[in-house]
Protein backbone atom coordinates (compact mmCIF):
# COMPACT_ATOMS: atom_id res chain seq x y z
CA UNK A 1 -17.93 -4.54 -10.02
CA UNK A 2 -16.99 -3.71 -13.54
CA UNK A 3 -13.39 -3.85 -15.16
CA UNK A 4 -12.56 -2.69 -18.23
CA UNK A 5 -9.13 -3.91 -19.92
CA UNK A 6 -8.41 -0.92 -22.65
CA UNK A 7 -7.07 -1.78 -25.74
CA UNK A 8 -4.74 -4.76 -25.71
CA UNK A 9 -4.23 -7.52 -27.95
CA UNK A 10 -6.78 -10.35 -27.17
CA UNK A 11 -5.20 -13.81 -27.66
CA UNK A 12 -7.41 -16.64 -27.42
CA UNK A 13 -5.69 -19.79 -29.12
CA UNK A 14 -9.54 -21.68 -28.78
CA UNK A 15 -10.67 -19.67 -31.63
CA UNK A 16 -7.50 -18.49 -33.03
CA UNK A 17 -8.39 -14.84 -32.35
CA UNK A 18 -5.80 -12.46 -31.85
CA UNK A 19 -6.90 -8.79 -32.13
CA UNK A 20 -6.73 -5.14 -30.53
CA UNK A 21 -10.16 -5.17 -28.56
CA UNK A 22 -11.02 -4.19 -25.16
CA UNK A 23 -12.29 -6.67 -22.53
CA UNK A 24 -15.61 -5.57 -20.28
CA UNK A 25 -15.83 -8.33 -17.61
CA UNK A 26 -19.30 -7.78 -15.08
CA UNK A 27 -20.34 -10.39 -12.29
CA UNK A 28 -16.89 -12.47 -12.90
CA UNK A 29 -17.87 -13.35 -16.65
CA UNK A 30 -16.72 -11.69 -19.87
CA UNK A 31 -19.52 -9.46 -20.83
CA UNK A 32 -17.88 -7.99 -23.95
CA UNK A 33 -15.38 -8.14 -26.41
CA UNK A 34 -15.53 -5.48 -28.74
CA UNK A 35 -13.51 -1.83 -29.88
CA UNK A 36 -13.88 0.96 -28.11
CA UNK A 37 -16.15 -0.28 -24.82
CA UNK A 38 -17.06 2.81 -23.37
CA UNK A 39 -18.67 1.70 -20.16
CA UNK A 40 -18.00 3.00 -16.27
CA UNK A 41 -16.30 0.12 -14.87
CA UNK A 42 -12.43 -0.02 -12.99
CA UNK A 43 -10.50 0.67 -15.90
CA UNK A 44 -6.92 -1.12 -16.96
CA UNK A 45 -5.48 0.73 -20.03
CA UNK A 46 -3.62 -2.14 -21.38
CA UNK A 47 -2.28 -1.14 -24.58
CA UNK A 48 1.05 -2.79 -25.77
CA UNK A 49 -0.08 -5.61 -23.90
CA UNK A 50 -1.13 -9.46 -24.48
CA UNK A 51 -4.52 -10.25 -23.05
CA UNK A 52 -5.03 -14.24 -22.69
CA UNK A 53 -7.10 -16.53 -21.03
CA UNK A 54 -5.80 -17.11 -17.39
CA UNK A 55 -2.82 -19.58 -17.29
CA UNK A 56 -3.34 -23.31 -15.75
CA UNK A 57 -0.64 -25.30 -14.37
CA UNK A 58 -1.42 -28.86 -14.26
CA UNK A 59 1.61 -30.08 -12.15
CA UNK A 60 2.05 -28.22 -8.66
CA UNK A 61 3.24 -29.22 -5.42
CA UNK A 62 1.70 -26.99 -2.98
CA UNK A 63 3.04 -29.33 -0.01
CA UNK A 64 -0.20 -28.68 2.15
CA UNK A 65 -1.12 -30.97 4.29
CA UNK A 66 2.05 -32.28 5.77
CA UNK A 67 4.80 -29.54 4.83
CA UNK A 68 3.67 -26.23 5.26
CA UNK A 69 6.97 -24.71 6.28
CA UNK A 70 7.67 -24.91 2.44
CA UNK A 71 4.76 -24.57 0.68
CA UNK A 72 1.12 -23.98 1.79
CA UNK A 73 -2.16 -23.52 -0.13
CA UNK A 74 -2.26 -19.69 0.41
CA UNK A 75 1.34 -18.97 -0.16
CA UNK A 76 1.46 -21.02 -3.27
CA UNK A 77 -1.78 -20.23 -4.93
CA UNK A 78 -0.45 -16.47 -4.35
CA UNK A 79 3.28 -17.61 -6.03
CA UNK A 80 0.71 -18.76 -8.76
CA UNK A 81 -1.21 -15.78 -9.31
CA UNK A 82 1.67 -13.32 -9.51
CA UNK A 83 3.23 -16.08 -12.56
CA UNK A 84 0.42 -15.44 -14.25
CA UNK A 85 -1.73 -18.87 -13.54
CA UNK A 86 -5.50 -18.58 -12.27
CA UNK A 87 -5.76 -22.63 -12.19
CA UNK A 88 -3.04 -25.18 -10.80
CA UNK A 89 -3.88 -28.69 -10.16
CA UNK A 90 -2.10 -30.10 -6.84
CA UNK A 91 -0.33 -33.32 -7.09
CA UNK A 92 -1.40 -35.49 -4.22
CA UNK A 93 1.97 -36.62 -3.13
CA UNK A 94 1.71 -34.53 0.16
CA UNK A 95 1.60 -35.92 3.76
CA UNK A 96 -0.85 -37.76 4.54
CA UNK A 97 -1.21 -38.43 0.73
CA UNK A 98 -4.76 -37.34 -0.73
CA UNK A 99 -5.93 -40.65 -1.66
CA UNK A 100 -9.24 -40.83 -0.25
CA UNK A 101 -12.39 -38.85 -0.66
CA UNK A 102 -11.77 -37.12 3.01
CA UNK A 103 -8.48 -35.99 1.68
CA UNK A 104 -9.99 -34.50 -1.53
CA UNK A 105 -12.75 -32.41 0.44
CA UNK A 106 -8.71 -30.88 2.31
CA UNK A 107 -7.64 -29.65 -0.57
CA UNK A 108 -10.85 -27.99 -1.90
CA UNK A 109 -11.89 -26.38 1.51
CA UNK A 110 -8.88 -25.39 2.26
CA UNK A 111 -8.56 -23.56 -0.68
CA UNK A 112 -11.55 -21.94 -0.75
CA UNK A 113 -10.78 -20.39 2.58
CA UNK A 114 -7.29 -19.24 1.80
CA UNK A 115 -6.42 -19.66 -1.46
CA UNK A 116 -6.62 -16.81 -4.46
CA UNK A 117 -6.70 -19.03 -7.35
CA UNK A 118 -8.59 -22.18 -8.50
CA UNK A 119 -6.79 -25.74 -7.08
CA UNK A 120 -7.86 -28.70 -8.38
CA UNK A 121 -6.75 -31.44 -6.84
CA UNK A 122 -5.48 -35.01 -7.97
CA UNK A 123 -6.13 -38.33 -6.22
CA UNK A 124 -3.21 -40.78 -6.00
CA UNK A 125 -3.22 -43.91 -7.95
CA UNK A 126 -3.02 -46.30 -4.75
CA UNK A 127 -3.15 -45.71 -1.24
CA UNK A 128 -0.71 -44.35 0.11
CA UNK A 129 1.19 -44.31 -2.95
CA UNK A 130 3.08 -47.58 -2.42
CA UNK A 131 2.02 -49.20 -5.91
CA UNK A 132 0.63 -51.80 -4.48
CA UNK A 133 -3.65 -50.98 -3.61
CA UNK A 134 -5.68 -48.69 -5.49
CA UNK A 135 -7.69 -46.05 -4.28
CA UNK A 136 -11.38 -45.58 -4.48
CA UNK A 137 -11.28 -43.23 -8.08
CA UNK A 138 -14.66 -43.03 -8.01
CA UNK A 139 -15.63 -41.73 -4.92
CA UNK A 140 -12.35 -39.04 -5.38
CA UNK A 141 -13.60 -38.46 -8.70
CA UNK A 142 -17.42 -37.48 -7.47
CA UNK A 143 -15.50 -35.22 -4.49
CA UNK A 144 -13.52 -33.51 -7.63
CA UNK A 145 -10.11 -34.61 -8.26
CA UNK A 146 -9.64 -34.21 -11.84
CA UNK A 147 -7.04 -37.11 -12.32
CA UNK A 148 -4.84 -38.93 -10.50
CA UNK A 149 -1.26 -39.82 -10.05
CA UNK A 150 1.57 -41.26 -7.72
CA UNK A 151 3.53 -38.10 -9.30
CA UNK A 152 6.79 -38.26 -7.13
CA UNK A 153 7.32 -41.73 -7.57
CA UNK A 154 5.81 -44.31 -10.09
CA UNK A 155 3.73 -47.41 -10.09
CA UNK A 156 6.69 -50.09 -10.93
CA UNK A 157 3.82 -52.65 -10.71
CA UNK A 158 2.36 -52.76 -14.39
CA UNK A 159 -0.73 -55.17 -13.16
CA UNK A 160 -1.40 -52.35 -10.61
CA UNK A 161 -0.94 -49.53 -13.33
CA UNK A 162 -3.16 -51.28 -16.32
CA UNK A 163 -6.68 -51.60 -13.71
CA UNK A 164 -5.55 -47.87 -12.64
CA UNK A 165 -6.26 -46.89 -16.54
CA UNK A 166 -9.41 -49.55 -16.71
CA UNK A 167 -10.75 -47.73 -13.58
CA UNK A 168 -9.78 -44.14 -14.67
CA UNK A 169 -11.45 -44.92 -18.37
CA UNK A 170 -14.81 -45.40 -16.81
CA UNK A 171 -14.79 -41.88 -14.80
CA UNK A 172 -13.29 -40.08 -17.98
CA UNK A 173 -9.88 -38.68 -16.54
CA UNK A 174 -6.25 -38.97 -17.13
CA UNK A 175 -3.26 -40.69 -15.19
CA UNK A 176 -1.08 -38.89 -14.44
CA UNK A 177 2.28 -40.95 -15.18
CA UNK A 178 5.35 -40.36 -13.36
CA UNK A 179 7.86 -42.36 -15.32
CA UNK A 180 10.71 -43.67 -13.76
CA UNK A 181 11.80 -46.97 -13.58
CA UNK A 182 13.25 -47.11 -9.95
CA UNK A 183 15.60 -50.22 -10.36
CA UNK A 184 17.37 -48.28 -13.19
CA UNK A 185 17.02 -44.57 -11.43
CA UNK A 186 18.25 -45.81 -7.52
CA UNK A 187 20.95 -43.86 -6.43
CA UNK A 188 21.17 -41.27 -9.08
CA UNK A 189 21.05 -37.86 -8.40
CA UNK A 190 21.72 -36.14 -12.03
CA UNK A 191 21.93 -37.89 -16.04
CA UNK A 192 23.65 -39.81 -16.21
CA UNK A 193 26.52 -39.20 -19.23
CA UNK A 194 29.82 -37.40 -19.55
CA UNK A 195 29.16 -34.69 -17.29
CA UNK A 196 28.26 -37.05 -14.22
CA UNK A 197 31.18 -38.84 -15.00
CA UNK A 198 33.30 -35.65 -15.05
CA UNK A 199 31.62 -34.51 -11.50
CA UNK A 200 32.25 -38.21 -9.92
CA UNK A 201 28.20 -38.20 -9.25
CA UNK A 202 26.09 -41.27 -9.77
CA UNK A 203 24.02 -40.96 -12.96
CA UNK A 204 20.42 -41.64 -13.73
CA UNK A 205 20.14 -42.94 -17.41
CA UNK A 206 17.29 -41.64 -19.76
CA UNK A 207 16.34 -45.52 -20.09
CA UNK A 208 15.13 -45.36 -16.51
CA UNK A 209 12.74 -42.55 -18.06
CA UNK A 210 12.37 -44.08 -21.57
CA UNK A 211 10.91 -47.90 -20.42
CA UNK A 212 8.16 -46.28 -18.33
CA UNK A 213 7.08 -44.23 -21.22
CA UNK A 214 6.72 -47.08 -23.62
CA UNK A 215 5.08 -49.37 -20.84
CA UNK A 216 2.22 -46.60 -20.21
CA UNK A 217 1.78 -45.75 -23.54
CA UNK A 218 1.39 -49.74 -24.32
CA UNK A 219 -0.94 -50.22 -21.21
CA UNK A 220 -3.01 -46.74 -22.24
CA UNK A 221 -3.55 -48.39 -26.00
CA UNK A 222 -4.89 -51.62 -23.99
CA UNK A 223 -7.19 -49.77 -21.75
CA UNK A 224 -8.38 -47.14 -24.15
CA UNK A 225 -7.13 -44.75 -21.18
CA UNK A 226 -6.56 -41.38 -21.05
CA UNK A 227 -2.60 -41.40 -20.13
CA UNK A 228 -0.90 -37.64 -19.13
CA UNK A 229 3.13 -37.97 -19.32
CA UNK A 230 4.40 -36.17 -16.58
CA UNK A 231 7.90 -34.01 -17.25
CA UNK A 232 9.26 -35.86 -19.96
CA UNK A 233 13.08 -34.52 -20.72
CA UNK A 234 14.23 -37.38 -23.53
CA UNK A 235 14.38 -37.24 -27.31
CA UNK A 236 13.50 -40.50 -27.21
CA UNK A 237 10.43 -40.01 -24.92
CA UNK A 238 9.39 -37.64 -27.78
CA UNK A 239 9.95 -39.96 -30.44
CA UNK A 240 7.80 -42.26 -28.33
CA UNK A 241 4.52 -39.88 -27.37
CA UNK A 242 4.89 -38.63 -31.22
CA UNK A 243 4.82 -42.14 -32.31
CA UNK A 244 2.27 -43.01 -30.39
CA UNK A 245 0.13 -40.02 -31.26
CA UNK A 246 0.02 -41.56 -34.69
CA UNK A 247 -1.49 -44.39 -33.97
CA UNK A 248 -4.41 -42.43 -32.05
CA UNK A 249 -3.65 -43.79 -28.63
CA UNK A 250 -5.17 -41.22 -25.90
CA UNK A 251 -1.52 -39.82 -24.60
CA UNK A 252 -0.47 -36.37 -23.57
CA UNK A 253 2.53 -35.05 -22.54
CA UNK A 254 4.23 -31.88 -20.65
CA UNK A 255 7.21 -30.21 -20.58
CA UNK A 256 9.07 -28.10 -17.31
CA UNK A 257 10.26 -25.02 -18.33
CA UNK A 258 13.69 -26.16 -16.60
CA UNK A 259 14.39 -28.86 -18.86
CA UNK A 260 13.87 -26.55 -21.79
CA UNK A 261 16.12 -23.79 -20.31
CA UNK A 262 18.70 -25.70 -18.68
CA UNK A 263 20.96 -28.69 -19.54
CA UNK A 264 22.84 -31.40 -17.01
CA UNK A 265 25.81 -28.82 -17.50
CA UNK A 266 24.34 -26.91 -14.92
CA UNK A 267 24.67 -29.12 -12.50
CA UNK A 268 28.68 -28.42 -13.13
CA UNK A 269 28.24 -25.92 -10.59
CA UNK A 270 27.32 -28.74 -7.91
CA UNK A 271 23.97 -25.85 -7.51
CA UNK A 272 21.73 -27.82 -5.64
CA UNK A 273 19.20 -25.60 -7.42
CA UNK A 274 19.77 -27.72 -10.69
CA UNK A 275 18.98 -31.41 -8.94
CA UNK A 276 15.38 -31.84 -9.69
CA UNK A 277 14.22 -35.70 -10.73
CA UNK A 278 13.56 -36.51 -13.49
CA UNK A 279 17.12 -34.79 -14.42
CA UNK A 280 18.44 -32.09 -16.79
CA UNK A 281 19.22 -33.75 -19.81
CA UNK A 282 21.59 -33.03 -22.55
CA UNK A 283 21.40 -30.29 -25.22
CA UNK A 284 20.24 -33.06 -27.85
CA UNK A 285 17.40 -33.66 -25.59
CA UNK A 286 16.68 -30.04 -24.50
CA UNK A 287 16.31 -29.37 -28.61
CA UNK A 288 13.98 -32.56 -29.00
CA UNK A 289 11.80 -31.46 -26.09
CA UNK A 290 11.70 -27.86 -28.27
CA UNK A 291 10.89 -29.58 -31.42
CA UNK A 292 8.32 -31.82 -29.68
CA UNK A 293 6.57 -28.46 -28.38
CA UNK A 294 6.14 -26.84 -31.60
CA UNK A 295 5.07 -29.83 -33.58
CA UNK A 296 2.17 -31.08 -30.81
CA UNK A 297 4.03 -33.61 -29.59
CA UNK A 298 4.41 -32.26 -26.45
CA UNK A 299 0.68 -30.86 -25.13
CA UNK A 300 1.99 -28.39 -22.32
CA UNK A 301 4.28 -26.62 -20.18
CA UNK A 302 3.76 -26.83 -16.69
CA UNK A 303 6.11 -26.11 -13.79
CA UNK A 304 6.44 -28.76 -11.85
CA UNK A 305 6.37 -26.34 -8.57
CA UNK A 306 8.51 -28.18 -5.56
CA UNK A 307 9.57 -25.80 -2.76
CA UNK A 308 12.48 -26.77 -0.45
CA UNK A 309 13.33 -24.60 2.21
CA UNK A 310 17.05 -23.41 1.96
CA UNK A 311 18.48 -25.73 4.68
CA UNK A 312 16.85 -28.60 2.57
CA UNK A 313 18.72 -27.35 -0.53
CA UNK A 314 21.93 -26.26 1.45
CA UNK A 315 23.84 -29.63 1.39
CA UNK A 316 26.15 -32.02 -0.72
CA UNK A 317 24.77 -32.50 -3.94
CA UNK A 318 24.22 -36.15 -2.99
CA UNK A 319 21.68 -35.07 0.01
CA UNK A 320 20.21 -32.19 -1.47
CA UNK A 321 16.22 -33.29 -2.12
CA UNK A 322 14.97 -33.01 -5.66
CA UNK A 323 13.39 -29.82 -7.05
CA UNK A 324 12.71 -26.68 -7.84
CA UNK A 325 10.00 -23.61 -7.57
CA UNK A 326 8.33 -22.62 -10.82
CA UNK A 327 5.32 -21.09 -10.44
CA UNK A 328 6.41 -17.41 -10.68
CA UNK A 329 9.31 -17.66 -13.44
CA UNK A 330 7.04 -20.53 -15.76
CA UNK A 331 5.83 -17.40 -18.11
CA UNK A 332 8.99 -15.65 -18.71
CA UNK A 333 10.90 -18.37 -19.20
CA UNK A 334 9.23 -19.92 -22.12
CA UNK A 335 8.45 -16.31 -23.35
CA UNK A 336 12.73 -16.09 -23.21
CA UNK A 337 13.60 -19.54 -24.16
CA UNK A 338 11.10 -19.90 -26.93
CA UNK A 339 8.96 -16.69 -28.08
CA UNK A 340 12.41 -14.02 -28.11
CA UNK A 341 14.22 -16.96 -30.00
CA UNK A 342 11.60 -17.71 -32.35
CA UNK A 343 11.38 -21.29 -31.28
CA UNK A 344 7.40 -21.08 -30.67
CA UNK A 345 4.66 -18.21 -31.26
CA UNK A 346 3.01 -16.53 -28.19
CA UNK A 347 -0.31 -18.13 -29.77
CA UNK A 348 1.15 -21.40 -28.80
CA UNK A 349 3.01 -20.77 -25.82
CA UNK A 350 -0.70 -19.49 -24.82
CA UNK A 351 -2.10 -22.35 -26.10
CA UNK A 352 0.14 -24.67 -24.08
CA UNK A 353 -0.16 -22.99 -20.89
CA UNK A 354 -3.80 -22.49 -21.09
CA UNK A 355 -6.08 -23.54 -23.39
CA UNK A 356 -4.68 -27.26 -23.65
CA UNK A 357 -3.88 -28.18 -20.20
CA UNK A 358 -7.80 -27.02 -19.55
CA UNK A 359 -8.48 -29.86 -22.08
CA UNK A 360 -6.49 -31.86 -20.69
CA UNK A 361 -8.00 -31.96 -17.72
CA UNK A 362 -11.69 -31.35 -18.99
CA UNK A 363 -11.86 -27.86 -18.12
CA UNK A 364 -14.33 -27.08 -20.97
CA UNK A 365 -15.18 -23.87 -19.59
CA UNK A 366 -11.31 -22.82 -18.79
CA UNK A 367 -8.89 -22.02 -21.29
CA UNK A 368 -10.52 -19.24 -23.46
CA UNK A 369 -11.97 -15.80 -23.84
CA UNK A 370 -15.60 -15.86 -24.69
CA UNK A 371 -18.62 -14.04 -24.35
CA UNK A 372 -20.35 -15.32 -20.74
CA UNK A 373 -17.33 -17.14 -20.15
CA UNK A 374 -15.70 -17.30 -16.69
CA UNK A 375 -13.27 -13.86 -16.81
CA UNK A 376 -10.16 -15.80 -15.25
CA UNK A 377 -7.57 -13.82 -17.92
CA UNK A 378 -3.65 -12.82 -17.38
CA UNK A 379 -2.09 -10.01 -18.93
CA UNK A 380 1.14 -10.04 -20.24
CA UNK A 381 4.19 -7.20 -20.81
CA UNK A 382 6.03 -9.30 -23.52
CA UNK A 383 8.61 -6.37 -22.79
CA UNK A 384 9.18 -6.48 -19.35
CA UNK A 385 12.61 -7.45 -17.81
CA UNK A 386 13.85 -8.73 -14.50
CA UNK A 387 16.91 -9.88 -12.90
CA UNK A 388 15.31 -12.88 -10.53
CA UNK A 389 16.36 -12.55 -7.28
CA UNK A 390 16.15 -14.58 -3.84
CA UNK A 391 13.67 -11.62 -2.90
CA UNK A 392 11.48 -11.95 -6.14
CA UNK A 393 9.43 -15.22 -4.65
CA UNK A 394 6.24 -14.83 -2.51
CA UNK A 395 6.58 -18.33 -2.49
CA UNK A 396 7.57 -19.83 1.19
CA UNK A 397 10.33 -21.32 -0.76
CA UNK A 398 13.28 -19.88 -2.84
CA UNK A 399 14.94 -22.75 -4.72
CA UNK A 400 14.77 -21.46 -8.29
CA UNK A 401 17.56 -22.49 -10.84
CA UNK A 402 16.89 -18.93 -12.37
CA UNK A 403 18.19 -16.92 -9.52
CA UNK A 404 20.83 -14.58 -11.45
CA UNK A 405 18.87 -15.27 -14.67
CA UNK A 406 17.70 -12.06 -16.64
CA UNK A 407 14.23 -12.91 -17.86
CA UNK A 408 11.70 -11.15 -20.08
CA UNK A 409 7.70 -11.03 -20.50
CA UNK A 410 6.14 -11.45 -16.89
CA UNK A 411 2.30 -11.29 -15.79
CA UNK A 412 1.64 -7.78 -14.92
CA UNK A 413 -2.46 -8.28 -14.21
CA UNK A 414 -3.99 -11.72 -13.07
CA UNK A 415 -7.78 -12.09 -13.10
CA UNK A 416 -9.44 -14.49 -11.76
CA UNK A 417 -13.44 -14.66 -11.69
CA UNK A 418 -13.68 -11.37 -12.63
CA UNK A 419 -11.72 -10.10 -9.10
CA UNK A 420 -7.86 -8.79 -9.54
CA UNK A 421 -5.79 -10.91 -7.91
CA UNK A 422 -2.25 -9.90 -8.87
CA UNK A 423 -1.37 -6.25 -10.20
CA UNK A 424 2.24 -4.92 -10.97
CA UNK A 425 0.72 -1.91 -13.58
């Protein structure tokens, strides 16, 4: 079948093209980007509207195997699609952990059978994800993880984390870093500073953060590694990746659209919906982690999807687990938070929630809108507003710190390989 999107504006950040022009996608490729297609195909007038490659996520916990009463692969790849995203990359820190090749081959069937978007799946780091024994990278790298990562804790052991990066080096992808230095972090449940003081809860300092970061970023400019920072949320962080960057050591980093909304005074509220790990941070850091965005420090946004059921997230503060959905609220909230304030152009909001993170991961054929290219595209009402609601998610799980929050600029089309797999025109 044939689609036709009718005259919106094309954005493709790989070639810097941004233009009125009409999409013809045939046999799940782009066939045509011209002015004035007139072909008889399913046609989407989409005038008024942004036209992008398809957005990839490369930090999502879709809980399958081992938790599927709050996430699975079908629910969440749906949650995905209807944000917007037509690639997320699972973390592996599910139950059993996918650290071997059988584990891998899960993932990837499982998705094929039931889920609507591309998942690509990381390997942990070691087995198990105790920090203590690798896995076999290789073999998960052949099977087609695209990285790996202990994401949801970190390897303390630095020994353990440098022949990670050797081994990682010779298969070409990243590691995924998760840093948090648990000696400093045990016990804390929000940052740690004047507000945690105020609210008698046990703080987590950004130094807990802020030694991990410089460790992998020394251990990546030993190896020669390819080191992804997972969620970083410090100025300091910043100053260290931008640093870094300088000297041409191989280091990316993301952002969570949480910790560029939201600061730890959210948490004043005792909303269970604002304990996520690592922690909201302080305005000075929420502006750094801006600045860092628009200046290349920072390399993406991704959402850093963890779904609790409610009865998880329905306790003290203290006993509440850590996280928060993001799949479905990712776009408008950096389309709020940075393109309505004039904090970062849609080009690189697109750029940073597309066409990077497919470089990031090696995606060379993701990321981008080009003739006989794979037609995974989103379309975007910059203009369209919502009140997020409890009943908004088709997630399994509803803990969202933007419940209440009027957003703006939501997916309204999501395409991916050329088959519609999300509509609200």
């Amino acid at each position: 079948m044939k689609i036709l999107l009718k005259g919106g504006r094309v954005v493709d950040p790989s070639r810097n093209f941004s233009k009125v022009a009409d999409v013809l996608i045939e046999n799940g490729k782009i066939k045509k980007i011209a002015a004035d297609i007139n072909e008889k195909a399913r046609t989407f007038k989409v005038g008024g509207l942004v036209v992008c490659p398809g957005l990839i996520d490369i930090h999502v916990h879709l809980r399958e195997p081992g938790r599927e009463d709050e996430e699975t692969i079908a629910t969440g790849t749906r949650a995905a699609a209807k944000g917007g995203f037509t690639t997320v990359c699972a973390m592996p820190n599910t139950n059993p952990a996918v650290d071997s090749v059988s584990g891998v081959k899960y993932i990837l069937m499982t998705a094929a059978e039931s889920g609507i978007v591309r998942v690509l799946p990381y390997g942990a780091i070691t087995k198990g994800r105790r920090g203590e024994e690798l896995t076999e990278i290789g073999k998960m790298k052949k099977a087609g993880i695209v990285g790996i990562s202990d994401d949801g804790t970190s390897v303390m052991n630095a020994r353990v984390m440098r022949r990670a990066m050797e081994y990682s080096k010779m298969f070409d992808i990243p590691v995924v870093s998760h840093c948090e230095d648990l000696n400093l972090s045990a016990g804390g449940v929000m940052n740690e500073g004047r507000t945690s003081t105020i609210l008698g809860l046990r703080g987590i300092p950004p130094q807990a953060e802020e030694v991990m970061v410089a460790r992998d970023i020394a251990l990546a400019e030993l190896t020669g590694a390819r080191l992804h920072l997972a969620h970083i949320t410090t100025k300091r962080s910043v100053a260290l990746v931008r640093e870094a960057k300088k000297r041409k050591i191989k280091v990316t980093a993301e952002a969570t659209p949480h910790h560029l909304f939201f600061t730890d005074k959210f948490v004043e509220e005792y909303n269970t919906n604002a304990k996520v790990n690592p922690p909201l941070r302080s305005e000075e850091d929420r502006v750094a982690l801006m600045e860092g965005l628009r200046d290349g420090t920072i390399d993406c946004v991704a959402s850093d999807h963890a779904p609790h059921l409610d009865t998880e997230k329905n306790k003290e503060f203290d006993f509440a687990p850590f996280g928060v959905i993001g799949l479905e609220t990712a776009l408008p909230v950096v389309i709020t938070a940075l393109v309505k304030k004039k904090k970062l152009s849609l080009m690189d909001v697109i750029s940073k929630m597309s066409t990077r993170p497919a470089e990031i991961i090696g995606g060379h054929d993701l990321g981008k809108l080009v003739i006989g290219g794979v037609a995974d595209i989103t379309v975007i009402d910059l203009n369209k507003k919502k009140k997020i609601t409890s009943d908004f998610f088709v997630s399994k799980s509803a803990n969202s710190p933007f419940i209440g929050k009027n957003l703006s600029g939501f997916a309204v089309l999501t395409i991916f390989g050329g088959k519609v797999v999300f509509r609200d025109l």
